[in-house]
C-alpha atoms as a PDB file:
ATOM      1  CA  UNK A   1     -54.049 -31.379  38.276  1.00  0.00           C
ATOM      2  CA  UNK A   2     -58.049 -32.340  39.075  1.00  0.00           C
ATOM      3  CA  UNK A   3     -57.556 -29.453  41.594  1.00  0.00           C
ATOM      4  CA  UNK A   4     -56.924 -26.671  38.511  1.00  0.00           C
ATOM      5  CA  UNK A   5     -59.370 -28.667  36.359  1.00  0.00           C
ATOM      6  CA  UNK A   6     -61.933 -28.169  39.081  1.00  0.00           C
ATOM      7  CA  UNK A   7     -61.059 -24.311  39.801  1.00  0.00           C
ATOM      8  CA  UNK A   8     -61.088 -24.335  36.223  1.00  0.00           C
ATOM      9  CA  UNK A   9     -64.785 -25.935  35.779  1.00  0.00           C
ATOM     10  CA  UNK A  10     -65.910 -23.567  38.770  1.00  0.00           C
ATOM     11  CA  UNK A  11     -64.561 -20.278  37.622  1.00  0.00           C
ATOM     12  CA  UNK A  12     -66.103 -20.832  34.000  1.00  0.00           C
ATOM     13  CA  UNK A  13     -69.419 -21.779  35.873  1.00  0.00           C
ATOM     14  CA  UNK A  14     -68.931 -18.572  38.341  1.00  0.00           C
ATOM     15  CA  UNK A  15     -68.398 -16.154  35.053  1.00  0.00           C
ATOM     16  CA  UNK A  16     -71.175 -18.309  32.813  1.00  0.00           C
ATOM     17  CA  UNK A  17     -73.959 -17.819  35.892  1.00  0.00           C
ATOM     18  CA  UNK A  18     -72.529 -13.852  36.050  1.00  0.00           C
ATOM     19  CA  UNK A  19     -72.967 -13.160  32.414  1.00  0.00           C
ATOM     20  CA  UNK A  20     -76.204 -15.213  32.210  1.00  0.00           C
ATOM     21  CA  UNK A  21     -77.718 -13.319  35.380  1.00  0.00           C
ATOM     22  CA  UNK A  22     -76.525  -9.745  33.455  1.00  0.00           C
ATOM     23  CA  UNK A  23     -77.857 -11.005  30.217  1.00  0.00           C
ATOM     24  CA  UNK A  24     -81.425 -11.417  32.703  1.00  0.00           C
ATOM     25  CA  UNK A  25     -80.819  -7.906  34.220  1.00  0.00           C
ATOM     26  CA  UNK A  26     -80.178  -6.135  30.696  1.00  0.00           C
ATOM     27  CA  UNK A  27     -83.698  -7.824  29.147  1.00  0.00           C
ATOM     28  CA  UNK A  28     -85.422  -6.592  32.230  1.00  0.00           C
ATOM     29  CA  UNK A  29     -84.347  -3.035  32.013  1.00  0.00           C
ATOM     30  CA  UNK A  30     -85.430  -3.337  28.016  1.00  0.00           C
ATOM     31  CA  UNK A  31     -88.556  -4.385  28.868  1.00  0.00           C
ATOM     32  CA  UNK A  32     -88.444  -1.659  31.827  1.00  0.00           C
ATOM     33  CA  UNK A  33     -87.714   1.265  29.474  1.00  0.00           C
ATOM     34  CA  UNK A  34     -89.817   0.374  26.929  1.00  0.00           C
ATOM     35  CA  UNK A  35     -92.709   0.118  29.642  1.00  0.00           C
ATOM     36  CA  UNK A  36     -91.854   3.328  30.595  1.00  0.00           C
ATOM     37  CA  UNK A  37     -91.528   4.447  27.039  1.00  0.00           C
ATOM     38  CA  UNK A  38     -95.061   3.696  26.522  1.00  0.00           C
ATOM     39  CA  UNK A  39     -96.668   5.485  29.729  1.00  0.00           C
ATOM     40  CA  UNK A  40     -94.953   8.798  28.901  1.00  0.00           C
ATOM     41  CA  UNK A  41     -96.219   8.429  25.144  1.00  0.00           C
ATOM     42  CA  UNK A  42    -100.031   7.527  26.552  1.00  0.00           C
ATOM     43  CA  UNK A  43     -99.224  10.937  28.940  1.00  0.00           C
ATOM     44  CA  UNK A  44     -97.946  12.858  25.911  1.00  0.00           C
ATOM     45  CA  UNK A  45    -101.481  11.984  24.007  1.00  0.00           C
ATOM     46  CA  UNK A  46    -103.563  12.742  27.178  1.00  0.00           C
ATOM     47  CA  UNK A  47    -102.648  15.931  27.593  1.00  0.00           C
ATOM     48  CA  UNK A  48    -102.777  16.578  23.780  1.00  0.00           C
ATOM     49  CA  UNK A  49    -106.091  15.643  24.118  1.00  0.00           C
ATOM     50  CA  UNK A  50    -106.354  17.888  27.282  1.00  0.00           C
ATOM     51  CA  UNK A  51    -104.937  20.793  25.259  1.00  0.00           C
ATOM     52  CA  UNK A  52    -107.402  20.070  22.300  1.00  0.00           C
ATOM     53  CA  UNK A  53    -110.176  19.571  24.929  1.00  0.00           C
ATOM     54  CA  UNK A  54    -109.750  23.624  26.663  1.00  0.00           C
ATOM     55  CA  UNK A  55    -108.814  25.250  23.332  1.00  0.00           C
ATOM     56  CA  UNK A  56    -112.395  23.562  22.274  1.00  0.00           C
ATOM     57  CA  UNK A  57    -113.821  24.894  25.763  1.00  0.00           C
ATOM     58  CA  UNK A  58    -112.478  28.194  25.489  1.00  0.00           C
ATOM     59  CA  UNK A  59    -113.449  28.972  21.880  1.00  0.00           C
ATOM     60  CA  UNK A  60    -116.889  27.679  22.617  1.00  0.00           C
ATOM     61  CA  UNK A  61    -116.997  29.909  25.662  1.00  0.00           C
ATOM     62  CA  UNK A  62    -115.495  32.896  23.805  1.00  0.00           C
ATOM     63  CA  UNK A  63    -118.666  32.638  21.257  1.00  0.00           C
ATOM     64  CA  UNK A  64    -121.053  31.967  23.844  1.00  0.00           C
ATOM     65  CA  UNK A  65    -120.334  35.185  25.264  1.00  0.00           C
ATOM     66  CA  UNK A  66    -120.116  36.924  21.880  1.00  0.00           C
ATOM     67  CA  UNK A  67    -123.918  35.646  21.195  1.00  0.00           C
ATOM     68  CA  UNK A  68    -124.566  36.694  24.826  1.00  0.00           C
ATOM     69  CA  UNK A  69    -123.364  40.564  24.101  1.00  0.00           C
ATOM     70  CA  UNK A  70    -125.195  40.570  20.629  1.00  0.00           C
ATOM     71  CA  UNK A  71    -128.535  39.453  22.591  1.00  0.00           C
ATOM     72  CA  UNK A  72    -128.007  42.020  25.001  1.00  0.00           C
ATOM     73  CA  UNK A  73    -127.600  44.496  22.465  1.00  0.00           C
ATOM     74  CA  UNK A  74    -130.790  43.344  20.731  1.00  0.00           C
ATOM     75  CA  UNK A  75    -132.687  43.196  23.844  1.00  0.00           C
ATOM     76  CA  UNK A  76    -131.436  46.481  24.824  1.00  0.00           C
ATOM     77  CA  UNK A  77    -132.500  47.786  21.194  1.00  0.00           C
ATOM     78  CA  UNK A  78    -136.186  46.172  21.772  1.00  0.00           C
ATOM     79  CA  UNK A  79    -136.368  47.919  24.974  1.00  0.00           C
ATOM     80  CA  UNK A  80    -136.080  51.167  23.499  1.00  0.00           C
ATOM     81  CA  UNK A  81    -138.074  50.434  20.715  1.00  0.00           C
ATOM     82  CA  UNK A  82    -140.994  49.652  22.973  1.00  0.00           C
ATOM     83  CA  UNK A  83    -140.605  52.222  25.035  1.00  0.00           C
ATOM     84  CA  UNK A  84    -140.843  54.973  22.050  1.00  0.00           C
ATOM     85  CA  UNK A  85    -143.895  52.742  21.065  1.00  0.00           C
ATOM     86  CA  UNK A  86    -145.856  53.672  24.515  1.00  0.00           C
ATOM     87  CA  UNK A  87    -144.589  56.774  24.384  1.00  0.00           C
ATOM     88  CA  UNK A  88    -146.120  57.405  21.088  1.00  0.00           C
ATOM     89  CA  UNK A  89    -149.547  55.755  22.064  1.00  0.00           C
ATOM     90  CA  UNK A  90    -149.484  58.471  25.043  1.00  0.00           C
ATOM     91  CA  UNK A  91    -149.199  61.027  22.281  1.00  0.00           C
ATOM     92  CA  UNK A  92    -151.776  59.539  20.185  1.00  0.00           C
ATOM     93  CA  UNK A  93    -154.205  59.236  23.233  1.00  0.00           C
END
C-alpha cells in the first residue's frame, strides 16, 4: 500500500514538474513572438520611412532637373539675345 501511495506521490510530482516546465515553455514562446512581433513592426516603419524618404528624393530630384531645363532654356535665350545685340552694334559701327 505505501508502495502505490509512493508511485502515486511520484507520478503526480512527474506530471506537476511536466505541466509546470510547459506552462515555462508556453510564456517563453509569448514573450518570443511578441519580441518578434515588435522587430517586424519597427521593420515595417523603417522602410515606410525608407519609402517616404526616395519618393521625397525623387520628387526633389525630378524638380531639380525641371529648374535645370528652364535655366538652360533661359541661358540659351540670353545667348541669342546677346549675340543679336553684337551683331547689331557691328551694324551700327
Amino acid at each position: 500500500m505505501t508502495e502505490s501511495v509512493g508511485l502515486l506521490v511520484l507520478a503526480t510530482l512527474a506530471l506537476g514538474l511536466f505541466l509546470f516546465f510547459h506552462f515555462l515553455l508556453f510564456k517563453e514562446y509569448l514573450k518570443t513572438k511578441r519580441i518578434h512581433f515588435q522587430k517586424i513592426t519597427q521593420l515595417e516603419n523603417l522602410i515606410q520611412q525608407e519609402l517616404d524618404r526616395s519618393k521625397a528624393q525623387f520628387s526633389a530630384e525630378k524638380q531639380i532637373h525641371r529648374i535645370k531645363a528652364e535655366t538652360d532654356e533661359k541661358l540659351g535665350l540670353i545667348k541669342i539675345l546677346l549675340e543679336l545685340m553684337r551683331k547689331d552694334e557691328k551694324k551700327g559701327s
